[in-house]
Protein backbone atom coordinates (compact mmCIF):
# COMPACT_ATOMS: atom_id res chain seq x y z
CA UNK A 1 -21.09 -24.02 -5.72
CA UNK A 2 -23.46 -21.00 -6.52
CA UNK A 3 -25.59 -21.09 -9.48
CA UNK A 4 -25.25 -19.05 -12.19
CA UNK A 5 -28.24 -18.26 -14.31
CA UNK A 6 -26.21 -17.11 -17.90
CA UNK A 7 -22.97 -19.43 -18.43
CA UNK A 8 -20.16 -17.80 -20.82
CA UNK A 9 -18.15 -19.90 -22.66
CA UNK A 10 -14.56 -19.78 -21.12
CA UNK A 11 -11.72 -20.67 -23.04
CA UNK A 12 -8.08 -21.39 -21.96
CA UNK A 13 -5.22 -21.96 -23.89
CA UNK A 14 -2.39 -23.60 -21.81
CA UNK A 15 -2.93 -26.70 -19.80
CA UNK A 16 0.39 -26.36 -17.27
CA UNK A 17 -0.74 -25.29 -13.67
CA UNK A 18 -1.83 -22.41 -14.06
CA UNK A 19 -4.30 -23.06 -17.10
CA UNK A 20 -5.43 -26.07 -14.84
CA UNK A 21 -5.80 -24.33 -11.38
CA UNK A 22 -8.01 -21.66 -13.21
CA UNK A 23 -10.64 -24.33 -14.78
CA UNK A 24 -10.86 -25.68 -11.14
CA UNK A 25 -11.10 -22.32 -9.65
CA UNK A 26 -13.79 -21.04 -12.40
CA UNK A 27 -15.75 -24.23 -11.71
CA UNK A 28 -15.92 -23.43 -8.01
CA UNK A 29 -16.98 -20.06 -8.64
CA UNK A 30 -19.93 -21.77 -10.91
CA UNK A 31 -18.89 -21.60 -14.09
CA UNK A 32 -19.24 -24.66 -16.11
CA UNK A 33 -19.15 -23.85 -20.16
CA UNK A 34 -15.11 -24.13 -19.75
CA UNK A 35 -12.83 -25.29 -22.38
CA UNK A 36 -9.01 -26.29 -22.18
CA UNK A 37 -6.64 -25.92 -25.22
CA UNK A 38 -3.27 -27.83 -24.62
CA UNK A 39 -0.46 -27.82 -27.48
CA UNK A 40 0.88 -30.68 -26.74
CA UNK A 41 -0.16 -33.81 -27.55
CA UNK A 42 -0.43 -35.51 -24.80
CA UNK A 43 0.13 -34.46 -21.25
CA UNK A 44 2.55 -37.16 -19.11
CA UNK A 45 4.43 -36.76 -15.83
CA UNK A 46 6.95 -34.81 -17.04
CA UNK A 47 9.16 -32.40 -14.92
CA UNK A 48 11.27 -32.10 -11.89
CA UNK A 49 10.61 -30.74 -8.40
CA UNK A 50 8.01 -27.62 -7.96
CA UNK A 51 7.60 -26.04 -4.31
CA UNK A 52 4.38 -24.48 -3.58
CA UNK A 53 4.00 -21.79 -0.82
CA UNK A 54 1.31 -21.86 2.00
CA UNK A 55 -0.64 -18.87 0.17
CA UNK A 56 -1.49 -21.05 -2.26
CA UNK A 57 -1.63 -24.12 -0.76
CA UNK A 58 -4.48 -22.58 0.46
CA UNK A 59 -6.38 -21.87 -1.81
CA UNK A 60 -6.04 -25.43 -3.11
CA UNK A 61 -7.26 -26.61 -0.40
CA UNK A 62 -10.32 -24.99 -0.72
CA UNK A 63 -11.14 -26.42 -3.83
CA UNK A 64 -10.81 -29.72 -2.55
CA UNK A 65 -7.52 -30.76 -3.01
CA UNK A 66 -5.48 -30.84 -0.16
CA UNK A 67 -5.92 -34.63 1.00
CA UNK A 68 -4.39 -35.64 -2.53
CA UNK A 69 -1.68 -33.60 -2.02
CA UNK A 70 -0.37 -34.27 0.95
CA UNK A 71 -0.72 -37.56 0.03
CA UNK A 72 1.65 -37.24 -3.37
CA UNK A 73 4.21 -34.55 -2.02
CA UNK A 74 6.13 -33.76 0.54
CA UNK A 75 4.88 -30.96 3.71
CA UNK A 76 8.21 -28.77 4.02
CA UNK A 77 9.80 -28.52 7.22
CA UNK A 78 12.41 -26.19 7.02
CA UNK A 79 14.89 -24.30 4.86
CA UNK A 80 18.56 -23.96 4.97
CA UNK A 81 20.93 -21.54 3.70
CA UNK A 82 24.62 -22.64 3.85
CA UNK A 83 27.48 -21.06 1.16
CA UNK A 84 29.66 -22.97 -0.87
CA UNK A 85 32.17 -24.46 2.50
CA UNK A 86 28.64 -25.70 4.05
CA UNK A 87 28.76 -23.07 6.54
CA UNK A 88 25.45 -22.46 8.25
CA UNK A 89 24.16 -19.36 6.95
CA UNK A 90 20.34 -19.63 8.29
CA UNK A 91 17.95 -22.14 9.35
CA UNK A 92 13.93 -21.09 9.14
CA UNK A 93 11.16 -23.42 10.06
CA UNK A 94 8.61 -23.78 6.80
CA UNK A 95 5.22 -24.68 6.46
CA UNK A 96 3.23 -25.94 9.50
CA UNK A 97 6.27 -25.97 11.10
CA UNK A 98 6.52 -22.64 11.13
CA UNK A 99 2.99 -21.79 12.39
CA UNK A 100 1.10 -21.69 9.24
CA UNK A 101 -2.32 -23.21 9.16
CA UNK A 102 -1.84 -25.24 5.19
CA UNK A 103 1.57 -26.68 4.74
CA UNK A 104 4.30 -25.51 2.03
CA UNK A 105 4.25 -28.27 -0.29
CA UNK A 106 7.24 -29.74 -2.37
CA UNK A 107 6.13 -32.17 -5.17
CA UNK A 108 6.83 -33.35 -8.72
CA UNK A 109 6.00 -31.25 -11.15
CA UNK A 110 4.45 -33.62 -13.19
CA UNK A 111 2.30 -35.56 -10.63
CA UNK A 112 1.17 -32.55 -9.61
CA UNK A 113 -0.13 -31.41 -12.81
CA UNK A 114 -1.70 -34.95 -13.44
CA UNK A 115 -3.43 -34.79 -10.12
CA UNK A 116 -4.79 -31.06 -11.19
CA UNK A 117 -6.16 -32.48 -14.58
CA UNK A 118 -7.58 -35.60 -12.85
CA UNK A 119 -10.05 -32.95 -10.91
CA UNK A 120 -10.66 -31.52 -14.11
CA UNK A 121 -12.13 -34.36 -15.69
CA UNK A 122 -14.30 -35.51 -13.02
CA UNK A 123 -15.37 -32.00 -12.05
CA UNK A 124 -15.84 -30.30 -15.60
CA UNK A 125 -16.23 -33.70 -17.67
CA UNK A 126 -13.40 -35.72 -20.04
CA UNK A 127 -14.36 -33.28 -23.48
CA UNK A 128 -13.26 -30.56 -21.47
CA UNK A 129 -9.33 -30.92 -22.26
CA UNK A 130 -8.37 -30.68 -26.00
CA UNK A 131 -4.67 -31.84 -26.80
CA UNK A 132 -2.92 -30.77 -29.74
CA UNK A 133 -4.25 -27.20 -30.15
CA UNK A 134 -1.58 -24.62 -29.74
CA UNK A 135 -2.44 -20.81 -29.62
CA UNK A 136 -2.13 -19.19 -32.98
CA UNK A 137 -4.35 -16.19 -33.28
CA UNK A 138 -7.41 -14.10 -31.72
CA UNK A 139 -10.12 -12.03 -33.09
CA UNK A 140 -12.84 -9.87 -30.88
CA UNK A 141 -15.40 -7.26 -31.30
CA UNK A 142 -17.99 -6.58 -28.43
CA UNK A 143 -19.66 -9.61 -27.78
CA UNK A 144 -17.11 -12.45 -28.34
CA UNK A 145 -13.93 -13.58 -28.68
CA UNK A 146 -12.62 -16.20 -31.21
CA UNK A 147 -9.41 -18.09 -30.79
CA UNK A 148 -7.68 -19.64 -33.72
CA UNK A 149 -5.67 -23.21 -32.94
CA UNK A 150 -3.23 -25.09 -35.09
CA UNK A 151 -1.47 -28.35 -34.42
CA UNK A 152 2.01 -27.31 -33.28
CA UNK A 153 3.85 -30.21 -34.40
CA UNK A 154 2.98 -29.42 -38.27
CA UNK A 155 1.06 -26.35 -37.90
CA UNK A 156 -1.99 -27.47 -39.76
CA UNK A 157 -5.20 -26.22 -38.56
CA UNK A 158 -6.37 -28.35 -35.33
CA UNK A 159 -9.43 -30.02 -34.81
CA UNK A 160 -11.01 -27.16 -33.47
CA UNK A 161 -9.23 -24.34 -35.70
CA UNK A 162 -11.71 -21.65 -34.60
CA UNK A 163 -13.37 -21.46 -31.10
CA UNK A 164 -15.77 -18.37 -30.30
CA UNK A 165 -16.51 -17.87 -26.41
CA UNK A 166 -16.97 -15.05 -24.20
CA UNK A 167 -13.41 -14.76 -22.60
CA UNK A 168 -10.10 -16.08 -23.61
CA UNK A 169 -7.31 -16.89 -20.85
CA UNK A 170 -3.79 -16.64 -21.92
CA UNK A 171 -2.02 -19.61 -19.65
CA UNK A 172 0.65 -20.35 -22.41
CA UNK A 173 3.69 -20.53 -20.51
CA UNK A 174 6.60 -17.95 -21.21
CA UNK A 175 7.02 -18.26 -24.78
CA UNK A 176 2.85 -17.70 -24.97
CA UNK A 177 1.69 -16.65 -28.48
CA UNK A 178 -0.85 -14.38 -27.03
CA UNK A 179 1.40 -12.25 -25.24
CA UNK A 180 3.84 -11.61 -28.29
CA UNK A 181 0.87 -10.86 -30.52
CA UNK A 182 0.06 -7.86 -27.70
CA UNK A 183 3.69 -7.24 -27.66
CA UNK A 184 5.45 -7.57 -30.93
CA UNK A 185 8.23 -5.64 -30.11
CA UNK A 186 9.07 -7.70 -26.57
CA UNK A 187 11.19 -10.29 -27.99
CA UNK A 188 12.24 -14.03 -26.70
CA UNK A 189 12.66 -14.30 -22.89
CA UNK A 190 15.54 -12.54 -21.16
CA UNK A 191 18.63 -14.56 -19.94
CA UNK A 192 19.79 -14.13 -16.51
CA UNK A 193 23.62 -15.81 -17.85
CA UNK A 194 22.91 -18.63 -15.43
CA UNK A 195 21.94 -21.63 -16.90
CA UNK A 196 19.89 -24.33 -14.38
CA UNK A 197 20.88 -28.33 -14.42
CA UNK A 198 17.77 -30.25 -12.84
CA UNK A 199 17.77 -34.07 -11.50
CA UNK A 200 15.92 -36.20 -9.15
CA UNK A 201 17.45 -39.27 -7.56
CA UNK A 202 15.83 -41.67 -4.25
CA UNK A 203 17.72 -41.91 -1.08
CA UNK A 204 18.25 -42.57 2.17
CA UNK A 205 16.37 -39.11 3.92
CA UNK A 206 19.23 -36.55 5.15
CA UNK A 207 18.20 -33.52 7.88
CA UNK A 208 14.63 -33.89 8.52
CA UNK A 209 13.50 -35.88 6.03
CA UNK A 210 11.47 -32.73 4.42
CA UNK A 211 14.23 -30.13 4.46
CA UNK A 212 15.36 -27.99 1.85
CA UNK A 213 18.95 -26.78 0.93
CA UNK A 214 20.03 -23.79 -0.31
CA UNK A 215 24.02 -23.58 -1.27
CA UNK A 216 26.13 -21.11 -2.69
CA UNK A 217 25.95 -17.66 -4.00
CA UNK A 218 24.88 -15.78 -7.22
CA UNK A 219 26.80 -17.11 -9.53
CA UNK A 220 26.95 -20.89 -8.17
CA UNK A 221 23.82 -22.50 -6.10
CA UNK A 222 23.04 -26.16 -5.33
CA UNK A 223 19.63 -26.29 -4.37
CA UNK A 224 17.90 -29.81 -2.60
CA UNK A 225 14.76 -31.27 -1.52
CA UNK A 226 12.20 -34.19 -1.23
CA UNK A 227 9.21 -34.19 -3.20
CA UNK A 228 7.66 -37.72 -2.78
CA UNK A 229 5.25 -38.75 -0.03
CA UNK A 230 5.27 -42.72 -1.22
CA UNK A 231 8.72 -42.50 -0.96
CA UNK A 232 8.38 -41.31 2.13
CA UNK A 233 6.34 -43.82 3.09
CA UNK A 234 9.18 -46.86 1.77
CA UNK A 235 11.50 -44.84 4.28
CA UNK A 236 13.68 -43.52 0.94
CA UNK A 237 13.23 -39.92 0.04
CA UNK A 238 13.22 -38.72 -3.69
CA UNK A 239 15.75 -35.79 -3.91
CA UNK A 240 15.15 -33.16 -6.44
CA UNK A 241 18.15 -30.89 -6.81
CA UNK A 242 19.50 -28.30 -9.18
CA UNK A 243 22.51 -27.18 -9.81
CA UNK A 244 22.95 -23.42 -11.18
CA UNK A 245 26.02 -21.60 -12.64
CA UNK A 246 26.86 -18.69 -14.32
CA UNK A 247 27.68 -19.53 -18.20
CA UNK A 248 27.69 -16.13 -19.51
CA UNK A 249 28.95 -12.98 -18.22
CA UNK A 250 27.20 -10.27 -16.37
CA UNK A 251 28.01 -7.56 -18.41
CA UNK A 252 27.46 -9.41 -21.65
CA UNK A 253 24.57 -7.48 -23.56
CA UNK A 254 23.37 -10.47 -24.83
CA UNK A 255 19.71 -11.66 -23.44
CA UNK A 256 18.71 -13.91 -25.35
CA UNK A 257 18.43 -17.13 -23.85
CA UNK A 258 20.96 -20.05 -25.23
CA UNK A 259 18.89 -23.02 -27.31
CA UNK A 260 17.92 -26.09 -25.07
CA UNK A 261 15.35 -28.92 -25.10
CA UNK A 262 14.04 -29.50 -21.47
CA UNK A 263 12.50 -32.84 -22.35
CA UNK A 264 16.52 -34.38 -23.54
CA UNK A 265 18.68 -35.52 -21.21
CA UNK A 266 22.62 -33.55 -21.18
CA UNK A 267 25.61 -34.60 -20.02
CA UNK A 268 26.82 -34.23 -16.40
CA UNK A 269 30.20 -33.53 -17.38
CA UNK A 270 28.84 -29.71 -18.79
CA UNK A 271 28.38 -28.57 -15.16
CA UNK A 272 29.27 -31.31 -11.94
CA UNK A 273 33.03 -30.18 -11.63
CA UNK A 274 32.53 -27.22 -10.27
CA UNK A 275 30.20 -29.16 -7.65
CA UNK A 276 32.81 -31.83 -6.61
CA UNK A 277 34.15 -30.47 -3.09
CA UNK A 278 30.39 -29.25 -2.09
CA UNK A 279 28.72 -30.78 1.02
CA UNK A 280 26.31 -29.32 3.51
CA UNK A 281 23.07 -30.62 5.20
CA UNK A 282 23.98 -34.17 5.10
CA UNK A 283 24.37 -33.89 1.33
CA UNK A 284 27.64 -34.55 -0.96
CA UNK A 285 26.50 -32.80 -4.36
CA UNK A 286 29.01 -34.36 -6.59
CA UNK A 287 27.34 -38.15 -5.13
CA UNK A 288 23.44 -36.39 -5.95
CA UNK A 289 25.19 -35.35 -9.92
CA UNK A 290 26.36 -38.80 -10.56
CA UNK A 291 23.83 -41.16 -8.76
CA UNK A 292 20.90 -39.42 -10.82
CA UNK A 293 19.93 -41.37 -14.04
CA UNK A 294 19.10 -38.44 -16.31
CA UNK A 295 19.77 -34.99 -16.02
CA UNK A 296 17.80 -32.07 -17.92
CA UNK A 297 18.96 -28.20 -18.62
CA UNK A 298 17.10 -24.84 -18.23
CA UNK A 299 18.16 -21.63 -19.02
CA UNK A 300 17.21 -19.29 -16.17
CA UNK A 301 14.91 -16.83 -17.81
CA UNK A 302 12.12 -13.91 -17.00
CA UNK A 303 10.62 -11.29 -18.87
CA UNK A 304 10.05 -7.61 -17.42
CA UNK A 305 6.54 -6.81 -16.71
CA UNK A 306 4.31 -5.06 -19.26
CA UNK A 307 1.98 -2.41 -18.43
CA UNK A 308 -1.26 -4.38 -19.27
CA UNK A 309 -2.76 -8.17 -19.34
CA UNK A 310 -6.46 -7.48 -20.22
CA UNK A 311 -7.39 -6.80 -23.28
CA UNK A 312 -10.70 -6.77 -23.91
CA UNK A 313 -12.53 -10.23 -23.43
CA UNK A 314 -8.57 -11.31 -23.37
CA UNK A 315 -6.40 -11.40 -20.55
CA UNK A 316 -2.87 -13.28 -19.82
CA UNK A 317 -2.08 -15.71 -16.77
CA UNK A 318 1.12 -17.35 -14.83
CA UNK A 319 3.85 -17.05 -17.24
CA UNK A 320 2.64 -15.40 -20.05
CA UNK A 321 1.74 -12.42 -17.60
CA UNK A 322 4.89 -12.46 -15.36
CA UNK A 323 7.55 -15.20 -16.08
CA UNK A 324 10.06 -14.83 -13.17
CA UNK A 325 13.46 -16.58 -11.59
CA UNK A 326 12.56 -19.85 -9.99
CA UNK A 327 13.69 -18.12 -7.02
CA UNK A 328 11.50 -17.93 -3.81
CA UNK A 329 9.34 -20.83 -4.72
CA UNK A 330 7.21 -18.28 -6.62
CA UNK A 331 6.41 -19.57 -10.02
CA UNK A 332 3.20 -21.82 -10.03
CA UNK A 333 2.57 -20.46 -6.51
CA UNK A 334 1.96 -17.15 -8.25
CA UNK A 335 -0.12 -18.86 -11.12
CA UNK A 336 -2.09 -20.29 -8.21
CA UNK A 337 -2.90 -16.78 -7.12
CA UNK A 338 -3.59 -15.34 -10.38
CA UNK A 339 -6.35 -18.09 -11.03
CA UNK A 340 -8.27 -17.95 -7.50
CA UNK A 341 -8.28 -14.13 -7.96
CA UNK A 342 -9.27 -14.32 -11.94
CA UNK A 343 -12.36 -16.91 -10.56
CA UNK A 344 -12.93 -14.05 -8.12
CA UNK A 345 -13.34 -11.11 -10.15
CA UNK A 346 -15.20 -12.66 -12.97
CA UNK A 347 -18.14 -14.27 -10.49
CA UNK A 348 -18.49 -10.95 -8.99
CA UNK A 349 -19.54 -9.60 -12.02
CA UNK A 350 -19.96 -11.33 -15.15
CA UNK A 351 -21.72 -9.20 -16.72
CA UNK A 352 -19.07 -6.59 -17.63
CA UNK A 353 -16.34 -9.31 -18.82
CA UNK A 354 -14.20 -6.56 -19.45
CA UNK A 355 -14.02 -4.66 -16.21
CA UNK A 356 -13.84 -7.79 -14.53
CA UNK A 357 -10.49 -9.11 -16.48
CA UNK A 358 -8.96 -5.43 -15.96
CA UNK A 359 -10.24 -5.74 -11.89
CA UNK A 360 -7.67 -9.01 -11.73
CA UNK A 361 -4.79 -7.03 -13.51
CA UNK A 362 -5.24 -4.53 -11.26
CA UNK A 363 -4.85 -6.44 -8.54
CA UNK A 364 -2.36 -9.20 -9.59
CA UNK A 365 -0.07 -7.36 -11.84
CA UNK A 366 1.67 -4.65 -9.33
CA UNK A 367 2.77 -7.77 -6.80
CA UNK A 368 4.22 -9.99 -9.27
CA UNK A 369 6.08 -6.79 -10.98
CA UNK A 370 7.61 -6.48 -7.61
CA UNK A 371 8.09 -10.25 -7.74
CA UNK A 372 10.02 -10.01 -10.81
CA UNK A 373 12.04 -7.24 -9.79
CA UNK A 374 12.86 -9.01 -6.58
CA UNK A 375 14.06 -11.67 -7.71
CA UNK A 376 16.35 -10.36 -10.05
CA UNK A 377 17.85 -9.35 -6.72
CA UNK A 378 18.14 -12.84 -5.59
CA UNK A 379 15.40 -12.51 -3.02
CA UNK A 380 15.45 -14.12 -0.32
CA UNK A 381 18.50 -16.07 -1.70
CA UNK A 382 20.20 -12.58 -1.08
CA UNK A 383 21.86 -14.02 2.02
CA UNK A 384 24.09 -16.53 0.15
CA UNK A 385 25.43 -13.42 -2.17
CA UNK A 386 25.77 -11.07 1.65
CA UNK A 387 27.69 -14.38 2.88
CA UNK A 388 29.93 -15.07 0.27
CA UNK A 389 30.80 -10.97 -0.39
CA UNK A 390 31.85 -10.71 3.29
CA UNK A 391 33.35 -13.93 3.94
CA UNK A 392 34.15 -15.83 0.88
CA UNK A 393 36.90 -18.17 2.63
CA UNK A 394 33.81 -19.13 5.07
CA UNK A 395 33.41 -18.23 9.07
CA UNK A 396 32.49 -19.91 11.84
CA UNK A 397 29.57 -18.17 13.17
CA UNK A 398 27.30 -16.08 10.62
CA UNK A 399 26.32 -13.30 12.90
CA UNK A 400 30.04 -12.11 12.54
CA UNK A 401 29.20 -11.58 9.01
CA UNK A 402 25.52 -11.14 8.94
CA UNK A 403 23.85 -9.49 11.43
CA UNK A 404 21.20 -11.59 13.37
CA UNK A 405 18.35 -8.77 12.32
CA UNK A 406 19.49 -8.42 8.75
CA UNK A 407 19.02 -11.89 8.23
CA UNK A 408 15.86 -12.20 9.22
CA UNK A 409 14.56 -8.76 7.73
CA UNK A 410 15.62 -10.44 4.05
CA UNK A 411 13.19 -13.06 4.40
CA UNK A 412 10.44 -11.05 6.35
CA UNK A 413 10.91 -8.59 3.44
CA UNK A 414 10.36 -11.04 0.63
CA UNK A 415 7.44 -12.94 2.40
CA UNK A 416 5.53 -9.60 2.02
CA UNK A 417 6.37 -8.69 -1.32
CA UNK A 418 5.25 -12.07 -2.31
CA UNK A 419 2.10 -12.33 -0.63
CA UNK A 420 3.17 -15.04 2.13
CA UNK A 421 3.05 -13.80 5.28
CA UNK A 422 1.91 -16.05 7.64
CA UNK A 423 -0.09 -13.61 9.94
CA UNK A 424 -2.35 -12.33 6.47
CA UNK A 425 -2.14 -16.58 5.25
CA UNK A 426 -3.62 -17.58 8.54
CA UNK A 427 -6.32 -14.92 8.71
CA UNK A 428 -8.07 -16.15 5.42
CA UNK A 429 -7.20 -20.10 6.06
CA UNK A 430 -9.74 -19.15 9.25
CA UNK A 431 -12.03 -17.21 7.21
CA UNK A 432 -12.39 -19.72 4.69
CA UNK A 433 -12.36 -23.11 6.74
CA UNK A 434 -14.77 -25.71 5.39
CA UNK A 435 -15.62 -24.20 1.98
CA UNK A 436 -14.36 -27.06 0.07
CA UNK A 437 -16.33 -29.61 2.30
CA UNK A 438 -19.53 -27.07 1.83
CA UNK A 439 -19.37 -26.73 -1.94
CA UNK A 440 -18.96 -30.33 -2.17
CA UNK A 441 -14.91 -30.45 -3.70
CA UNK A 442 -13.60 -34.04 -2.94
CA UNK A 443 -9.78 -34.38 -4.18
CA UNK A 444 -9.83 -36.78 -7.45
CA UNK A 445 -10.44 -40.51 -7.02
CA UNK A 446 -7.57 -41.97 -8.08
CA UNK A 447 -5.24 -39.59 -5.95
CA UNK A 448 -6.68 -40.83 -2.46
């Protein structure tokens, strides 16, 4: 870890993946004088399934983390397309599999998080997380920054109500208070009409045993795979699945997002009927619905990109820069990216906070525009909506449908807009080999 002979105080609010990945990514880079503002609480396993693409997986493997994570999720062998009659639409080999040199991870959500803040603590020291301070404000002139905190459950001042430091990072999720206070006018997130029904359930491994399903079309999707390496291990494999569907229609005007607590459990009855005939890849989705204890509900949501993240000594990071459709496995994999590059551009030259923040807009904000815009075209999911257009009573062989070429050009197209290609991945997993082991970055204790 280089040495760095001024420290600036670093402050992040938001403690999700992206908030987390920078601290570790900062602290690589040599910065220690980091601080961590969570709203919450407390921070708990919470969550579903998250998939993680090799281009990031890399770079968490060179801070030390990869041992720990193979050893919690799930390495992802392939992908499968099939539409709603379980048709074959496409079959693609993932990860390693595919000829990458990290793996494509699948894992909970939760674990995952709790494995990140584990590194935290024994990297950057137990004071450096403080619960129970939720982004309300910021003031800045020249040489500082000062963020203002209140507890969100009764919006009293917090602990800490005003913290001055050198550089604030905005890593408050989609509904981040930073971003609206730059953007006034921008609104609550915007509603894609599809509304997202999430589950996890352990059982006997179907396919591979670390395959992932992709069923349906635009309007109706089933998507399935294993995110637990111990239940690997027990021979069982824990199944997270979601089930989308269109609730509202496309023309409707209306963008605003319905009401819904992720954190309740909802009925099964709202959504599994449509479901009941479905089976592909081994998989009956009706017996996934109703085998799974609890069941949780997520309106599909994004926001467009904006024209600017930095600000100053200010700048915004994962969803608060560019929420997007969980399509494409994008999401935190995209966080990941924003904090290795943010680490990056600030160690180059901290001296100039500002030019460095605007040097990591530069680069991060054009790709995960495209990103955003992509996958309001269904990405690389595309070939479900292509399937069921031109065949919606099903076929027997897709290249009738589909040409061979167009398939694959969907997927080769998406892999470059969203910084995965395994030819560029590859190339910096070789330049990079061993800097983990060099700069001394052991994965956390506990997770080995």
């Amino acid at each position: 870890m280089p040495y760095l002979e001024t420290q600036p105080s670093i402050l992040i609010a938001g403690a999700g993946i992206g908030g987390l990945t920078t601290a570790l990514a900062l602290h690589a880079a040599g910065f220690t004088n980091i601080h961590i503002f969570e709203a919450s609480s407390s921070l708990t396993t919470l969550g579903v399934g998250i998939n993680v693409q090799p281009s990031a997986v890399l770079i968490l493997r060179n801070l030390g983390l990869l041992e720990a994570l193979e050893k919690t999720g799930i390495k992802t062998q392939e992908l499968n397309f099939y539409n709603r009659h379980g048709d074959s639409i496409l079959s693609e080999k993932r990860g390693m599999e595919a000829g990458y040199a990290v793996p494509q991870l699948s894992l909970h959500r939760g674990e995952f998080q709790m494995l990140l803040l584990s590194a935290v603590k024994e990297r950057l020291g137990e004071k450096v997380l403080h619960l129970n301070h939720a982004l309300t404000g910021f003031e800045q002139n020249e040489k500082h920054i000062t963020a203002q905190f209140s507890r969100r459950r009764d919006g009293a001042p917090a602990e800490l109500s005003d913290v001055v430091g050198d550089i604030l990072i905005a890593a408050d999720g989609i509904n981040s208070t930073a971003r609206r206070i730059l953007y006034p006018n921008e609104g609550p997130p915007r509603f894609s009409g599809r509304m997202l029904w999430r589950g996890c359930i352990e059982r006997t491994p179907y396919l591979t045993g670390a395959s992932m399903v992709w069923a349906g079309h635009a309007d109706q999707k089933f998507i399935a795979y294993p995110i637990s390496h111990r239940s690997a291990e027990k021979g069982k494999s824990l199944v997270n699945w979601i089930a989308e569907l269109r609730i509202r229609g496309k023309d409707d005007k209306d963008l605003t997002p319905p009401k819904t607590d992720w954190t309740k459990a909802v009925s099964k009855s709202v959504f599994e009927g449509p479901f009941e005939s479905w089976r592909c890849g081994g998989l009956q989705m009706k017996e996934l619905i109703d085998t799974t204890e609890k069941v949780f509900e997520f309106p599909m949501s994004d926001r467009d990109p904006v024209e600017r993240w930095s600000f100053g000594r200010l700048t915004l990071l994962g969803d608060a820069a560019h929420a997007m459709y969980p399509i494409g496995s994008n999401g935190a994999s995209q966080a990941i990216i924003d904090a290795d590059t943010l680490a990056k551009h600030l160690s180059s030259d901290i001296s100039d906070v500002e030019s460095a923040l605007k040097a990591y807009e530069l680069e991060r904000l054009p790709p995960t525009a495209k990103i955003i815009m992509a996958n309001r075209a269904n990405g690389p999911d595309h070939v479900l909506q292509l399937a069921e257009e031109r065949a919606p009573d099903g076929f027997s062989n897709v290249y009738d449908v589909i040409p061979k070429e167009e398939l694959e050009e969907i997927g080769r197209v998406y892999k470059k807009v969203a910084g995965f290609e395994m030819d560029s991945v590859n190339a910096k997993a070789l330049k990079t080999e061993g800097v983990d082991r060099r700069a001394g970055l052991k994965s956390p204790r506990e997770w080995i």
